[in-house]
N, C-alpha and C. Protein backbone atom coordinates (compact mmCIF):
# COMPACT_ATOMS: atom_id res chain seq x y z
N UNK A 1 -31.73 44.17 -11.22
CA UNK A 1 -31.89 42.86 -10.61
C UNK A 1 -31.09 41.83 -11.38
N UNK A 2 -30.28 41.48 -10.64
CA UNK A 2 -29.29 40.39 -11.40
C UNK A 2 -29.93 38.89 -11.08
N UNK A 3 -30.25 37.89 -12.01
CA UNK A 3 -30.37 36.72 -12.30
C UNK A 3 -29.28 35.46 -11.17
N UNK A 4 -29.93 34.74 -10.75
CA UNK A 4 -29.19 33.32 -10.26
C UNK A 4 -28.73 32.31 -11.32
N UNK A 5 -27.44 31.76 -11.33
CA UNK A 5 -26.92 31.05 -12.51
C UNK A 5 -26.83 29.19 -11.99
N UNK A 6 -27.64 28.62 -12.56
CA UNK A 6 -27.36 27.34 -11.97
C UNK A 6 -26.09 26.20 -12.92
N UNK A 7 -25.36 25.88 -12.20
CA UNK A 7 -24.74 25.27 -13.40
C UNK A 7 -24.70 23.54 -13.51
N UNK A 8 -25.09 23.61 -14.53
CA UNK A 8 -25.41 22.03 -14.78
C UNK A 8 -26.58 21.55 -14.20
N UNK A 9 -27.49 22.24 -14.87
CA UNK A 9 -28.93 21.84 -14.32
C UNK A 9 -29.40 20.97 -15.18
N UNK A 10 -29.34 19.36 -14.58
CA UNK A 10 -29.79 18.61 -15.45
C UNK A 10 -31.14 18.69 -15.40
N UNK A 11 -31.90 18.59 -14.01
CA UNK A 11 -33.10 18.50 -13.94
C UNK A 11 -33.87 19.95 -13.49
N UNK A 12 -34.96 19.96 -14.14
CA UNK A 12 -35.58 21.43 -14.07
C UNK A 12 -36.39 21.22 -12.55
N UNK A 13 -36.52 20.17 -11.82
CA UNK A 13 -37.01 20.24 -10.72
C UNK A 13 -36.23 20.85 -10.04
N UNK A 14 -35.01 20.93 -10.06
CA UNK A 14 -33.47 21.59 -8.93
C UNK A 14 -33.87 22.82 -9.66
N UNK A 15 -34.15 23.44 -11.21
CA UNK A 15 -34.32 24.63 -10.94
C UNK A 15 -35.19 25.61 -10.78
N UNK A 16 -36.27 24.33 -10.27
CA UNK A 16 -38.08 25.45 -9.79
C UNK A 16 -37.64 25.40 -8.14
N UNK A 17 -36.74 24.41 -7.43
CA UNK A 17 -36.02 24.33 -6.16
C UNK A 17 -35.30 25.95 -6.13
N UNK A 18 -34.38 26.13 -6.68
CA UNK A 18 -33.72 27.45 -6.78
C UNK A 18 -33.98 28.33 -6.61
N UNK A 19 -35.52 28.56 -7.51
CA UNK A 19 -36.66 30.01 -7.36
C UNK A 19 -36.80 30.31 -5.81
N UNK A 20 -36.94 29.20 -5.25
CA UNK A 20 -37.60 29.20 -3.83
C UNK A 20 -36.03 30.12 -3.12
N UNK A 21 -34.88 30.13 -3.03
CA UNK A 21 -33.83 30.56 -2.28
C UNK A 21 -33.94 31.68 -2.36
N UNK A 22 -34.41 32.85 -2.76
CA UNK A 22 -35.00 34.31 -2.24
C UNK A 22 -35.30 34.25 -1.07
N UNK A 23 -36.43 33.67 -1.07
CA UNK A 23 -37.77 33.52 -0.25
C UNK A 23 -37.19 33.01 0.98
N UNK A 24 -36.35 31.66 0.93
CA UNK A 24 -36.10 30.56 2.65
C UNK A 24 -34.37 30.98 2.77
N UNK A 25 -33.95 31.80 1.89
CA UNK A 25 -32.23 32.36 2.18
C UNK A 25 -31.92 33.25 1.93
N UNK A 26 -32.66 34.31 2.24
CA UNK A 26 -32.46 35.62 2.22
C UNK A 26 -31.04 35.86 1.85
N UNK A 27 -30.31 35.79 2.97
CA UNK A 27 -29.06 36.33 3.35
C UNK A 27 -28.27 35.43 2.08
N UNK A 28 -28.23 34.69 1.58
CA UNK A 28 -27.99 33.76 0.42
C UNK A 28 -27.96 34.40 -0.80
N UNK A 29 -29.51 34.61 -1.27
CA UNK A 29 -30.36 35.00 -2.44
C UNK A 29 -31.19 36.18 -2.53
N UNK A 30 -30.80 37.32 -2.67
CA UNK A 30 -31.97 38.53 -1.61
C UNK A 30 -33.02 38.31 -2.96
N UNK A 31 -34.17 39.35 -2.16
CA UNK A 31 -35.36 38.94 -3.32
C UNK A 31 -34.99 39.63 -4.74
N UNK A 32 -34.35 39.97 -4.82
CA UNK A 32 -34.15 40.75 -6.29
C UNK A 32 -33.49 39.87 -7.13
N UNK A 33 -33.79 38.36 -7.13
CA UNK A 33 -33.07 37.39 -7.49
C UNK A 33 -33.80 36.41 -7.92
N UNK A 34 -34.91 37.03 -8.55
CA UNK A 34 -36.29 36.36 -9.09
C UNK A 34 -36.38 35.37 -10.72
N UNK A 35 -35.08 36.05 -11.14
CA UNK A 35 -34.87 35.25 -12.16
C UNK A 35 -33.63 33.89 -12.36
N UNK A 36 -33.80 32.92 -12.83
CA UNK A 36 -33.02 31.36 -12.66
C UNK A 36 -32.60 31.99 -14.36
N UNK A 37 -31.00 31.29 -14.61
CA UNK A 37 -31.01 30.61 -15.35
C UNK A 37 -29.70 29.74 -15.32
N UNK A 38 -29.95 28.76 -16.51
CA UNK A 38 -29.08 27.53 -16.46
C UNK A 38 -27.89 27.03 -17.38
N UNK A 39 -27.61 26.82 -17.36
CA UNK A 39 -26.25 25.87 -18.28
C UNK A 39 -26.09 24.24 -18.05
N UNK A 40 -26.15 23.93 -19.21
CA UNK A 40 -26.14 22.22 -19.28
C UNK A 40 -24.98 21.98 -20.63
N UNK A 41 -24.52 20.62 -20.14
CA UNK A 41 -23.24 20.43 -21.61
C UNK A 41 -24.16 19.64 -22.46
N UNK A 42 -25.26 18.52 -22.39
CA UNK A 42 -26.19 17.73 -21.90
C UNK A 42 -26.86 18.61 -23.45
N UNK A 43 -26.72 18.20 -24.89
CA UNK A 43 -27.97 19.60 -25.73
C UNK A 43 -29.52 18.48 -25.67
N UNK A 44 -29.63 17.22 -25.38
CA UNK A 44 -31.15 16.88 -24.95
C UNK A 44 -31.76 17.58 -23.55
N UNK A 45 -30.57 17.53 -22.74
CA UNK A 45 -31.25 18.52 -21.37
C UNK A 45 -31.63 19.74 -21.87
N UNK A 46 -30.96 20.59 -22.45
CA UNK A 46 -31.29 21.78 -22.59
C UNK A 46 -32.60 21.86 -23.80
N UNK A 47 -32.65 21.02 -24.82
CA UNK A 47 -33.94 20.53 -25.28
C UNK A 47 -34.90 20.24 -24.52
N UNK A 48 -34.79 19.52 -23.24
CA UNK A 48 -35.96 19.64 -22.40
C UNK A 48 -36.42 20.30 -21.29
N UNK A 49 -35.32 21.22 -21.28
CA UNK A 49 -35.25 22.12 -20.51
C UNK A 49 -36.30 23.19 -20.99
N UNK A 50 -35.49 23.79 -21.65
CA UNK A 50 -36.44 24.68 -23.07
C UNK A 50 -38.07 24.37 -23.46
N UNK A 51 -38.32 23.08 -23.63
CA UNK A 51 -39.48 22.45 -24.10
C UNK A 51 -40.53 22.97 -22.61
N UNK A 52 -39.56 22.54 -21.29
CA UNK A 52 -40.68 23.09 -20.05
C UNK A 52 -40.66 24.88 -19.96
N UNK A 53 -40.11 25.34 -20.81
CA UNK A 53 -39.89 27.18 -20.36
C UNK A 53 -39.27 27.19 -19.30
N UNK A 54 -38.38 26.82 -19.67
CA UNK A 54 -36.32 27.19 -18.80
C UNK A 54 -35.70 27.98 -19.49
N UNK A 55 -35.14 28.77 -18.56
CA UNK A 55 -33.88 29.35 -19.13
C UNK A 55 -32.66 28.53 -18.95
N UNK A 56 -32.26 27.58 -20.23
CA UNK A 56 -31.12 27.44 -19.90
C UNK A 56 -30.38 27.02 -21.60
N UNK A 57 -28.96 27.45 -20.77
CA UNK A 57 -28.35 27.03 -22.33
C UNK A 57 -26.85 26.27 -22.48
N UNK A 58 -26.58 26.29 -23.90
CA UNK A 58 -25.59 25.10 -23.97
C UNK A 58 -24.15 25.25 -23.48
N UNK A 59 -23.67 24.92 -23.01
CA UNK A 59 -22.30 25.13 -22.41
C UNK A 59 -21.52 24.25 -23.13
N UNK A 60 -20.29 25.20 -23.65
CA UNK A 60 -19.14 24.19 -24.29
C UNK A 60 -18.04 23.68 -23.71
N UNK A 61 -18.07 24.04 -22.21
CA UNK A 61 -17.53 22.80 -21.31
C UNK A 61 -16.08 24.14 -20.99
N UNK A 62 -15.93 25.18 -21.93
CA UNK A 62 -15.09 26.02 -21.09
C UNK A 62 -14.98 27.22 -20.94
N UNK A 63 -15.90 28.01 -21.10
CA UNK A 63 -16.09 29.49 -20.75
C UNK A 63 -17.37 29.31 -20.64
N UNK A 64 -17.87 30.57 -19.42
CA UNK A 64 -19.31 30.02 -19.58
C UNK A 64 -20.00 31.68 -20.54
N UNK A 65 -20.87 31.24 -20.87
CA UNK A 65 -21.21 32.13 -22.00
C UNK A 65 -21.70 33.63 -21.44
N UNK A 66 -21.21 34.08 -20.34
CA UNK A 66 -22.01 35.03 -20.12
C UNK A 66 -20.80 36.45 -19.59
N UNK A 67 -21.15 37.36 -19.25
CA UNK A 67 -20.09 38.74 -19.02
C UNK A 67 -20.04 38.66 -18.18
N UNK A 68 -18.94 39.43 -17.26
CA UNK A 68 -18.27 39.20 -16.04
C UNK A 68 -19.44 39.67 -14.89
N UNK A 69 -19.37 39.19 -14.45
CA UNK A 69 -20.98 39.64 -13.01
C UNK A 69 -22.19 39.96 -13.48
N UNK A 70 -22.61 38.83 -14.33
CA UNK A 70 -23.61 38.52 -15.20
C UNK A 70 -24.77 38.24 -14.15
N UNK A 71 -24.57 37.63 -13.00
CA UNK A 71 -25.68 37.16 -11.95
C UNK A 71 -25.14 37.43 -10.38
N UNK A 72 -26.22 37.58 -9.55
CA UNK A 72 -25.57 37.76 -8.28
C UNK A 72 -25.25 36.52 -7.61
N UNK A 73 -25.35 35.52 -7.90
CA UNK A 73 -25.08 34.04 -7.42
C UNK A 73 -24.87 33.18 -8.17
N UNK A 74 -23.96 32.33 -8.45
CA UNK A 74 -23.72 31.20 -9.22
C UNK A 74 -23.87 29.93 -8.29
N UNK A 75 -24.11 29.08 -8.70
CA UNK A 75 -24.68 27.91 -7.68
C UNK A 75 -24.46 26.31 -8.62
N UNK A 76 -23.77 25.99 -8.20
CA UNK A 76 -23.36 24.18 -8.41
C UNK A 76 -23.66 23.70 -7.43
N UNK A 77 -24.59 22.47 -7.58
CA UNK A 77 -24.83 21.18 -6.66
C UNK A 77 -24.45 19.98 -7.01
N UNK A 78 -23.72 19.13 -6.40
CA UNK A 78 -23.12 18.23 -7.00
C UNK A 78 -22.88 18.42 -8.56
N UNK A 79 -21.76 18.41 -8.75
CA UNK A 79 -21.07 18.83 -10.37
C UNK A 79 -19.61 18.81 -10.37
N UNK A 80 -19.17 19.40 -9.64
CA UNK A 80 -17.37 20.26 -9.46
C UNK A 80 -16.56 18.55 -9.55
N UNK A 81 -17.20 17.31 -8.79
CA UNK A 81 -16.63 16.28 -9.38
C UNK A 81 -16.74 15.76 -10.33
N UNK A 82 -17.71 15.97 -11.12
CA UNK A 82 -17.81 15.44 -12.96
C UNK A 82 -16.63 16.12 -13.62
N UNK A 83 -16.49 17.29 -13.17
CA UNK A 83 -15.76 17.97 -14.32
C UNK A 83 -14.44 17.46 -14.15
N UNK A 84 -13.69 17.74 -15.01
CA UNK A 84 -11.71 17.34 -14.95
C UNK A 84 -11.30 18.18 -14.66
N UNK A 85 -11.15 19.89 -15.16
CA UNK A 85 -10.56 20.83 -14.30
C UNK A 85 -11.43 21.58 -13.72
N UNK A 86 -12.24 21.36 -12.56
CA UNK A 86 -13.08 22.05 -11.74
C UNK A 86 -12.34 23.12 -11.54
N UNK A 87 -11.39 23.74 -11.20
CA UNK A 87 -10.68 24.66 -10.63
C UNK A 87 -11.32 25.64 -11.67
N UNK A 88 -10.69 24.69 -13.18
CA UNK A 88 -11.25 26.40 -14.31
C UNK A 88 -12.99 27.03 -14.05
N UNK A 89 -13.71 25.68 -13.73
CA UNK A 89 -15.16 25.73 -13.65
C UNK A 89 -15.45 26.66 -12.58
N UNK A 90 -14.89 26.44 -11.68
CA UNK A 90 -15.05 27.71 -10.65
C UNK A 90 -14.27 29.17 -10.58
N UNK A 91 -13.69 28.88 -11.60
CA UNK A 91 -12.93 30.29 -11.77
C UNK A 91 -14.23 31.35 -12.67
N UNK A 92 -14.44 30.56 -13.37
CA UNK A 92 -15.19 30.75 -14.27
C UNK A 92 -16.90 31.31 -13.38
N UNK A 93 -17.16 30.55 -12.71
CA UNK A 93 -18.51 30.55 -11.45
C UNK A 93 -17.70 32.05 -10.79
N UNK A 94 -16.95 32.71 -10.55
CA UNK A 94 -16.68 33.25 -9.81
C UNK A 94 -16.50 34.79 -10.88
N UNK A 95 -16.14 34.46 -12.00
CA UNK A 95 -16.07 35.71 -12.79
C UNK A 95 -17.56 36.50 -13.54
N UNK A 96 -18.27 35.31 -13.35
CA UNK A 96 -19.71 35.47 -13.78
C UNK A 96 -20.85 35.46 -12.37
N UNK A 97 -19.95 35.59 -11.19
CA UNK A 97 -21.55 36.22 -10.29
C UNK A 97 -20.33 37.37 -9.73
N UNK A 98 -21.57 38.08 -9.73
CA UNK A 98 -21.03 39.74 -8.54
C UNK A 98 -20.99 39.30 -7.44
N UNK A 99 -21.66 38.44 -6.67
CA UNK A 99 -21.85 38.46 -5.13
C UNK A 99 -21.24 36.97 -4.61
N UNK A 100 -21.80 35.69 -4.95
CA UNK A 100 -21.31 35.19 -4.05
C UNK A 100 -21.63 33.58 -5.10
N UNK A 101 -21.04 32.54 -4.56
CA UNK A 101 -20.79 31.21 -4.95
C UNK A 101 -21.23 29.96 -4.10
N UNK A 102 -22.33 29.45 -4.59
CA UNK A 102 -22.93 28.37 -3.40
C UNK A 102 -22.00 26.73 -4.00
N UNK A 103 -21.67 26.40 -3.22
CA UNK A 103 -21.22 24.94 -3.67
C UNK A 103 -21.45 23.51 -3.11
N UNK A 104 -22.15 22.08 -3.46
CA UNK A 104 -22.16 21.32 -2.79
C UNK A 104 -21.33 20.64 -3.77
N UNK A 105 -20.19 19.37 -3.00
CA UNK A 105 -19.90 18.40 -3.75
C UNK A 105 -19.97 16.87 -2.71
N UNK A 106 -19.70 15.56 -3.35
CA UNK A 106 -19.66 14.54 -2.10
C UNK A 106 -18.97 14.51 -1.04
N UNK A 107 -18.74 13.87 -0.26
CA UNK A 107 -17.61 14.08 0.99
C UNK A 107 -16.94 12.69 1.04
N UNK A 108 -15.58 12.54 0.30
CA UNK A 108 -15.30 11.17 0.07
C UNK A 108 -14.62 10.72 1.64
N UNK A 109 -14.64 11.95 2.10
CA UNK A 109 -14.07 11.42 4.16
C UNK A 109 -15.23 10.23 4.71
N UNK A 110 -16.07 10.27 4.05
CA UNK A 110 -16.57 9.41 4.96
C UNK A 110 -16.41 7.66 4.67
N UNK A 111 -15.76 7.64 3.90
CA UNK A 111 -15.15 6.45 3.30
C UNK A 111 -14.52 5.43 4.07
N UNK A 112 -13.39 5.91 4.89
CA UNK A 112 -12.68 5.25 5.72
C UNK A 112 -13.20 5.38 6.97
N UNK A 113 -14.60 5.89 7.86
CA UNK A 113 -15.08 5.55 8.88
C UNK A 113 -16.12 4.65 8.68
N UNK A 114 -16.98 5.13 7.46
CA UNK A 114 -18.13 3.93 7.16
C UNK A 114 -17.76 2.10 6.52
N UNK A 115 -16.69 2.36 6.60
CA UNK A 115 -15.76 1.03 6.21
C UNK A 115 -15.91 0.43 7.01
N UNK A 116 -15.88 0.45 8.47
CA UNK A 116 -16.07 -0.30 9.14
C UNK A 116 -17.40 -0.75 9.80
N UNK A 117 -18.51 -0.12 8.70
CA UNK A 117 -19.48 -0.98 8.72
C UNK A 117 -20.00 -1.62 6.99
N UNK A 118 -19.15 -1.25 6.73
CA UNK A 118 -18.98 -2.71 5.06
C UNK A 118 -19.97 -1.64 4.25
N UNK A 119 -20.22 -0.34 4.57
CA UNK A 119 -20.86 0.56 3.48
C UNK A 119 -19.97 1.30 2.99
N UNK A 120 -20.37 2.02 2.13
CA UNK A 120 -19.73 2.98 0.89
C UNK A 120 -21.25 3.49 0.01
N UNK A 121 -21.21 5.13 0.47
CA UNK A 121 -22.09 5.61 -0.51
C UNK A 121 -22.19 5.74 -1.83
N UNK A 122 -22.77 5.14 -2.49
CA UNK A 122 -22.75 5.23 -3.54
C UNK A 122 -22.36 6.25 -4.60
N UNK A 123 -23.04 7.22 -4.37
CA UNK A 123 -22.77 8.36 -4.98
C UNK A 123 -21.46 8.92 -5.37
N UNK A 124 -20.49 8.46 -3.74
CA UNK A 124 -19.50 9.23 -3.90
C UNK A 124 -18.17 8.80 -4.61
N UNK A 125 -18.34 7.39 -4.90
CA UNK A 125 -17.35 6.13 -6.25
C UNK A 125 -18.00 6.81 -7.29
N UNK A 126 -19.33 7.15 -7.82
CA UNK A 126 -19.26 7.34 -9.07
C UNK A 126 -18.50 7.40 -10.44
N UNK A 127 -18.94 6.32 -11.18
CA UNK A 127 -18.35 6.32 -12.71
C UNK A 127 -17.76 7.08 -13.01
N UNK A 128 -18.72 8.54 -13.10
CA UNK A 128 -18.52 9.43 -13.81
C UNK A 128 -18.00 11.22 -13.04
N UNK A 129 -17.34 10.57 -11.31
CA UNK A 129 -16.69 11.55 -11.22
C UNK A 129 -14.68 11.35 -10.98
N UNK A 130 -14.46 12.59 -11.34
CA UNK A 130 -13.06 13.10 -11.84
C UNK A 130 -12.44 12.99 -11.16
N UNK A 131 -12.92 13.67 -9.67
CA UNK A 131 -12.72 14.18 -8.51
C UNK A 131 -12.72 13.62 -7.26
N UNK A 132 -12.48 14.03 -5.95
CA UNK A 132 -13.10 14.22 -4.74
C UNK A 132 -12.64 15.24 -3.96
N UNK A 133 -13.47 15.10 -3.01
CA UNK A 133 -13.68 16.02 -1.83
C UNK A 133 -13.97 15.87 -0.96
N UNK A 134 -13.23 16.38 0.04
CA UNK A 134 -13.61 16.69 1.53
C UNK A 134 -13.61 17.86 2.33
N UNK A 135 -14.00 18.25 3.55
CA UNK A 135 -14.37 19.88 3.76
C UNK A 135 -12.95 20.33 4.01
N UNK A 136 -11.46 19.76 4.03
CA UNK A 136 -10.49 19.96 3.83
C UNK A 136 -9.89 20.31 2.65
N UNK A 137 -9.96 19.69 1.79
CA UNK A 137 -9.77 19.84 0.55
C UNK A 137 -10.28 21.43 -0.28
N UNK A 138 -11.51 21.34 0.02
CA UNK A 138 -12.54 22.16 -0.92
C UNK A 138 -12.06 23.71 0.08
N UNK A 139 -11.95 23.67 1.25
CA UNK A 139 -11.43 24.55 1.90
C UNK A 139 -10.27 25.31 1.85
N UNK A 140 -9.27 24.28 1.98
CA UNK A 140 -7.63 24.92 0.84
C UNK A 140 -7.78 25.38 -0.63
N UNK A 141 -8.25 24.64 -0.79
CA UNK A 141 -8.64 25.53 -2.33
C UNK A 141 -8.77 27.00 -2.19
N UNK A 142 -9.91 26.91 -1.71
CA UNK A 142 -10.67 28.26 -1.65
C UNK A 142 -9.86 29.49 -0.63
N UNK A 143 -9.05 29.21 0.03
CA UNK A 143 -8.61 30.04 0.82
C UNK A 143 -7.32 30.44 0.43
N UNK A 144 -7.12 29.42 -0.99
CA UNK A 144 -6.20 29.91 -1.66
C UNK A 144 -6.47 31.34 -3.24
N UNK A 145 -7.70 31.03 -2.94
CA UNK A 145 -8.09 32.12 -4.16
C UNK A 145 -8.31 33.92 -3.44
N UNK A 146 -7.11 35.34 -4.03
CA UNK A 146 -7.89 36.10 -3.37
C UNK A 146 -9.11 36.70 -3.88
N UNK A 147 -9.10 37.13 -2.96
CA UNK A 147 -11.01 37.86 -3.27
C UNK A 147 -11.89 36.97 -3.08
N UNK A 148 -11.89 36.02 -2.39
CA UNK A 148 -13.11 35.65 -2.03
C UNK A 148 -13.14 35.12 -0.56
N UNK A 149 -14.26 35.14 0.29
CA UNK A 149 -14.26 34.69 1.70
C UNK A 149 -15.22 33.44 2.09
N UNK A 150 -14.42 32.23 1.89
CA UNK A 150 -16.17 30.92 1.93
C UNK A 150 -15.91 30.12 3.81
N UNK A 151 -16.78 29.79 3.27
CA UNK A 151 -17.14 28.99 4.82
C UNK A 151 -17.41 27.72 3.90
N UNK A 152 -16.80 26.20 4.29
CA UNK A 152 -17.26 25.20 4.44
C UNK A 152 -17.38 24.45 5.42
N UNK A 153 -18.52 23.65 5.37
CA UNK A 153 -19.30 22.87 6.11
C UNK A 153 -19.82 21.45 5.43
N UNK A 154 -19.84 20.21 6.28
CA UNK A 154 -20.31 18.97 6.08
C UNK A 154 -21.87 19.49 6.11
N UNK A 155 -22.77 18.51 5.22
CA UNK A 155 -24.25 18.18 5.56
C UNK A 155 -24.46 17.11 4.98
N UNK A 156 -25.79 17.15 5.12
CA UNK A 156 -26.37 15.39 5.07
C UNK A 156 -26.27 14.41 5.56
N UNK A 157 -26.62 14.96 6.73
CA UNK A 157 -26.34 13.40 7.96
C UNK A 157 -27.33 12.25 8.12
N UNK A 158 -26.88 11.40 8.51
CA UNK A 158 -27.23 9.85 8.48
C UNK A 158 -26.60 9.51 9.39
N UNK A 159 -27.42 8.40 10.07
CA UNK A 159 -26.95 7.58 10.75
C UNK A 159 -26.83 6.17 10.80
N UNK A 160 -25.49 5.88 11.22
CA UNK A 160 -25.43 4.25 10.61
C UNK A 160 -24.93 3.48 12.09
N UNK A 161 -26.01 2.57 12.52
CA UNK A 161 -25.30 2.05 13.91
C UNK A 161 -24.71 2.74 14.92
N UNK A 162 -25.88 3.86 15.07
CA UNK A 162 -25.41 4.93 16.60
C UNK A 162 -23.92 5.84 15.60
N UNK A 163 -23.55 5.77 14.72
CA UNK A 163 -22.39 6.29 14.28
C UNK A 163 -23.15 7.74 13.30
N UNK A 164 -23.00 9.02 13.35
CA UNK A 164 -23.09 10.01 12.26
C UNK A 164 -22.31 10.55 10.95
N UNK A 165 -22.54 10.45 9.99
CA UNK A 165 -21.78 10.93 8.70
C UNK A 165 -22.38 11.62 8.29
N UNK A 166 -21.92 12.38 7.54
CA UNK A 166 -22.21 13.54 6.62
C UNK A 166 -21.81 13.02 5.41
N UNK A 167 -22.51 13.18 4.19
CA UNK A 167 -22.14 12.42 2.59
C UNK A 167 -22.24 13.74 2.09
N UNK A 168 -22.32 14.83 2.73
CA UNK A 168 -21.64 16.45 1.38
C UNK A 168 -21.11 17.48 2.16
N UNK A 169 -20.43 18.02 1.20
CA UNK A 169 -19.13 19.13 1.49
C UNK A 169 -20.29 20.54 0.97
N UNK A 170 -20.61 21.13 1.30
CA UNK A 170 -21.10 22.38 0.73
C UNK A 170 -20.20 24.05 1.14
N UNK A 171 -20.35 24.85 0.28
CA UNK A 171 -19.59 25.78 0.42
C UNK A 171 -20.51 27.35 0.19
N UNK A 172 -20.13 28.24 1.04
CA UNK A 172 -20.97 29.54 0.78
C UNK A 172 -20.03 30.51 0.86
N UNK A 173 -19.67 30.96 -0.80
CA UNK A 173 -18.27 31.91 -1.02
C UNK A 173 -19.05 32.96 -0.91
N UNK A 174 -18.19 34.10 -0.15
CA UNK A 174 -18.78 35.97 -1.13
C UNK A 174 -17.20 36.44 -1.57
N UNK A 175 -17.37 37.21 -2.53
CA UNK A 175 -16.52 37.53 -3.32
C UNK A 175 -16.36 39.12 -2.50
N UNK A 176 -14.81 39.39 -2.73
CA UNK A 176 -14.71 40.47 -1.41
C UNK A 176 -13.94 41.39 -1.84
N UNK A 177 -13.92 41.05 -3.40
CA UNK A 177 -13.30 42.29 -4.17
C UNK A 177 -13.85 42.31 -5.58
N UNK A 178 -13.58 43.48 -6.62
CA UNK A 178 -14.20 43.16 -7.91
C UNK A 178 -13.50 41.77 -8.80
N UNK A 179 -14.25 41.84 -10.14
CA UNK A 179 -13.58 40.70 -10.50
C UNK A 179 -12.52 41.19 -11.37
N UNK A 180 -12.29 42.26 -11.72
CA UNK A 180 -11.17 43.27 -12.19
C UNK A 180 -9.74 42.84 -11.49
N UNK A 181 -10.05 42.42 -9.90
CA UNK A 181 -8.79 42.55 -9.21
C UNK A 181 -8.84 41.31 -8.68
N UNK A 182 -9.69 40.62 -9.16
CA UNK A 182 -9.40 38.80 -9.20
C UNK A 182 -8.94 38.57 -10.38
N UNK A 183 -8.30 39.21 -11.39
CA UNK A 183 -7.97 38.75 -12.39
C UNK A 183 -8.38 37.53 -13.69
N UNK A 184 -9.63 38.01 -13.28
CA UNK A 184 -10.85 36.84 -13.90
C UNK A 184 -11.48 37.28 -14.75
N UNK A 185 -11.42 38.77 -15.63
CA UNK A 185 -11.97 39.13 -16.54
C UNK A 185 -11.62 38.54 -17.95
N UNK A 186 -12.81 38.63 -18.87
CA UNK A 186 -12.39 37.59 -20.32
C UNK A 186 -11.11 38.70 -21.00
C-alpha cells in the first residue's frame, strides 16, 4: 500500500481533507491509500504539524526527500504559483508518485472578463505568487512532458452579475510509463 504525498501542507485541516479521497474518489485515490503524508518548507508548520500527529516533513525547497514512486499520488493545491521553478517541483511530484498527479492552481483568465465588473480575485495577484495560470497554460505544459496523460479543467464557479467564472485551474495527471523512461530518476 503506497502512501498519498501532499505537498505543502500548510494546514493539517487540508490533510485530514485528503484522508477522505479514498473513500469520495475512488478512481483518484483507491482505498489502499490510507496513509497521508506531507512536506512543508514552513519548519514552524511542520512543528505543528508534528505536535497534531502528522506525517509531515521538512522540505529544502529542491528534491523532495523521498525514492522514486515513493506514493501512489502526489497532490498540490494551490502551491505550483509560490514556487519560482514549479516545472522542477513537478518534475519532482511526478518522480515520487507511481500513479498519478492531482493539481489545483489560480486561474489568472479570469482577470480580463471580471474587469469589467471592477473585481479582481484576490487570491490570484498574490504577494507571494511567482507564477500564473490558466487551463491553457498548465495544459501545454503538461502535454509537453512524455509519460504522462492529464486532463485540465476550470472549477470554482461564481457568479458575478448573471456572468460565470471559474477562479481554479485543476489538473488530474496519470503517469503512462515508468519513471525509468521519464527520465526522472535521482
Amino acid at each position: 500500500m503506497l502512501p498519498l504525498l501532499v505537498v505543502f501542507c500548510t494546514g493539517t485541516t487540508f490533510m485530514d481533507r485528503v484522508r477522505l479521497l479514498p473513500r469520495r474518489a475512488p478512481k483518484l485515490c483507491p482505498s489502499s491509500c490510507r496513509t497521508v503524508r506531507g512536506i512543508e518548507v514552513n519548519e514552524d508548520y511542520v512543528s505543528t504539524a508534528q505536535t497534531l500527529n502528522r506525517d509531515v516533513v521538512l522540505y529544502d525547497g529542491s528534491r523532495l526527500p523521498f525514492d522514486d514512486g515513493a506514493f501512489d499520488t502526489a497532490i498540490a493545491i494551490e502551491v505550483l504559483e509560490h514556487i519560482p521553478d514549479w516545472q522542477a517541483t513537478l518534475r519532482e511530484m511526478f518522480r515520487v508518485a507511481r500513479r498519478c498527479v492531482l493539481i489545483s492552481v489560480p486561474n489568472i483568465g479570469v482577470i480580463p472578463s471580471m474587469s469589467r465588473h471592477l473585481v479582481v480575485p484576490w487570491h490570484v495577484l498574490e504577494a507571494t505568487h511567482f507564477n500564473v495560470f490558466t487551463e491553457d497554460i498548465l495544459s501545454r505544459y503538461l502535454r509537453d512532458i512524455d509519460g504522462v496523460d492529464g486532463q485540465v479543467f476550470t472549477y470554482g464557479a461564481f457568479q458575478l452579475n448573471g456572468d460565470v467564472y471559474h477562479n481554479h485551474v485543476f489538473a488530474v495527471v496519470r503517469k503512462t510509463i515508468g519513471i525509468e523512461d521519464m527520465g526522472l530518476t535521482r
